[in-house]
Each structure stands twice: as structure tokens, then as C-alpha cells.
Protein backbone atom coordinates (compact mmCIF):
# COMPACT_ATOMS: atom_id res chain seq x y z
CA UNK A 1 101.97 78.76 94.91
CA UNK A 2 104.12 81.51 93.72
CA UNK A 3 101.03 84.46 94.10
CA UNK A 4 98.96 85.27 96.52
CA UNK A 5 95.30 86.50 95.59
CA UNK A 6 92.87 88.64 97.83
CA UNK A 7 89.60 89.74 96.22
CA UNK A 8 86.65 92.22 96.95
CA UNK A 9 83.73 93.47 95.19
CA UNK A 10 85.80 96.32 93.22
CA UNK A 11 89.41 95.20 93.76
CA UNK A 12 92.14 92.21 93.00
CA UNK A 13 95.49 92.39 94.60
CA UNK A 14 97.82 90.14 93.61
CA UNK A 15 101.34 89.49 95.76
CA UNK A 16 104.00 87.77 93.97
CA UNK A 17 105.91 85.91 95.80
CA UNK A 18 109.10 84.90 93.89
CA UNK A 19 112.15 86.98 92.70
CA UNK A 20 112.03 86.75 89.04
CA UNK A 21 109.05 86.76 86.58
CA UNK A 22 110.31 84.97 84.24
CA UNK A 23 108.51 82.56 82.18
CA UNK A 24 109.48 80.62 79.17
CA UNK A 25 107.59 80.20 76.03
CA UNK A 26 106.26 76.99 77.15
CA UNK A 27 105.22 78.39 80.53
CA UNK A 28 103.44 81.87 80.86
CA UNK A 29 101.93 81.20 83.92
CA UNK A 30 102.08 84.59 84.74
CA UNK A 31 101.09 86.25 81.25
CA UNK A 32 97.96 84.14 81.42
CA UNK A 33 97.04 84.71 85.07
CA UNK A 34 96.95 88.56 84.44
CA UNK A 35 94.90 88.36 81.71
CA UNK A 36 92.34 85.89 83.63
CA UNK A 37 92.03 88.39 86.16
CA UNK A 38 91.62 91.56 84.05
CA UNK A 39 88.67 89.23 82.48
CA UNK A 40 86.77 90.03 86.08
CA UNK A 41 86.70 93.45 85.63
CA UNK A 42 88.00 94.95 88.70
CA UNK A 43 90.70 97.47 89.50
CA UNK A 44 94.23 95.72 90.50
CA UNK A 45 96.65 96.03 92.28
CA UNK A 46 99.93 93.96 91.85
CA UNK A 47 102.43 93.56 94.37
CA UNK A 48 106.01 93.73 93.78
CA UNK A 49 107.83 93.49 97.32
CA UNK A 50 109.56 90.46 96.34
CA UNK A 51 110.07 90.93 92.86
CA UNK A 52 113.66 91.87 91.93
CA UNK A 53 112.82 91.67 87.58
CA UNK A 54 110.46 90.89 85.02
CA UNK A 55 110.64 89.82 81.56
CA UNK A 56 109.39 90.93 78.35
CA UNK A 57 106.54 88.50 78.18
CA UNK A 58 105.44 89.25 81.68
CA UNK A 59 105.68 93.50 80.54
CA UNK A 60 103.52 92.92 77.37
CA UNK A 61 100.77 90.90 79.71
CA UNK A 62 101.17 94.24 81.81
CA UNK A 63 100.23 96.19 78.86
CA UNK A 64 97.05 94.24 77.96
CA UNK A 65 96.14 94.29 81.15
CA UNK A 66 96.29 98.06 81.49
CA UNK A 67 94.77 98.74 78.12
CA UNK A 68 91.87 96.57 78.65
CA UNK A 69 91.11 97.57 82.28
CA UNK A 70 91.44 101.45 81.16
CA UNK A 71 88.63 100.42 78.79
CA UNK A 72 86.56 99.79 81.14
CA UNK A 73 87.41 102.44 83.45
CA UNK A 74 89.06 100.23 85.84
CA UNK A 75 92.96 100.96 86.85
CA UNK A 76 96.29 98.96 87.39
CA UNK A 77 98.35 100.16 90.07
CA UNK A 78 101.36 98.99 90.91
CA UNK A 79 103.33 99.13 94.31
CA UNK A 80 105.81 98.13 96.46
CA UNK A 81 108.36 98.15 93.04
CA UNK A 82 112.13 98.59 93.20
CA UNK A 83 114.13 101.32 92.09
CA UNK A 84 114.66 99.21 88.52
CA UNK A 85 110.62 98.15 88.23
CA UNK A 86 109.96 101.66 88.92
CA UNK A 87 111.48 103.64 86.18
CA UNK A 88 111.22 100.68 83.66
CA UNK A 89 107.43 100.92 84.53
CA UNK A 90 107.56 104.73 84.49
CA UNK A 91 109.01 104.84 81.08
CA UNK A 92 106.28 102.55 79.48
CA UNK A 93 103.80 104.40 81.26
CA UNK A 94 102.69 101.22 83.25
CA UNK A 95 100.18 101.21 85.81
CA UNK A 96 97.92 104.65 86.22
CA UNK A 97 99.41 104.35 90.16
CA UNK A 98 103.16 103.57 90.82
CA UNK A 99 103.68 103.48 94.01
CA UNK A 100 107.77 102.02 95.60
């Protein structure tokens, strides 16, 4: 498994463990797992310790994710992100919580 899931009543944290989010058209195993979890309705967190970069499919999940949980007063906060993750992130005004 390339993720790592803990849950609670009010929280999802999500580790990824693999350099690159990158998915193809064919595979967005990681577009469609964010947007399965947002469907629970919790605040998340995702985990970037081992992330190096992400691509634009993986960003635009981001954004759904954020937009939907903010609508439902639940947040997205992102941490452990490298210097790159972090101002790409901070320019799109990802995650309510960006944390390196």
C-alpha cells in the first residue's frame, strides 16, 4: 500500500508513503481516494513527509477536497510539506493549515 490511514470520530490522517503523486489518466488512485474520504465528513489531515511532488490531477483532487470539506465546516490541513509543496500550496491557497 502506498498510504497509510488512521481514523477517529472527527479526524482522517492520511500518510503517503511514496515520492511522487503522480497518477496517469488511467490510474487516479489518489484523486479518487481523496474524494472517498472527504465523502466521510471529517477534518483531514494529509501527510507529506515523503512526498517530494505532486501533479496536477492530484492538486485539483486537493481542491475538491478543500471546497467540499469547507462546506461543511470541516478543514484540510496539510503538514510535514517541503519547501516546493509549501509555497505551491500557499499560492493556491491549499489547505486552511500548512504546516512544513
Amino acid at each position: 500500500m502506498d498510504y497509510e490511514i488512521k481514523k477517529d470520530d472527527n479526524t482522517i490522517i492520511l500518510k503517503f508513503k511514496e515520492a511522487e503523486l503522480i497518477e496517469t489518466f488511467s490510474d487516479e488512485k489518489y484523486s479518487d481516494l481523496l474524494i472517498q474520504i472527504a465523502e466521510e465528513n471529517k477534518n483531514i489531515i494529509l501527510d507529506f513527509e515523503n512526498v517530494e511532488v505532486v501533479d496536477s490531477l492530484f492538486i485539483g483532487a486537493l481542491i475538491i477536497v478543500d471546497k467540499k470539506l469547507a462546506s461543511n465546516g470541516k478543514t484540510l490541513k496539510l503538514i510535514n510539506l517541503n519547501k516546493f509543496l509549501s509555497e505551491l500550496f500557499d499560492k493556491l491557497r491549499l489547505g486552511t493549515n500548512l504546516e512544513m
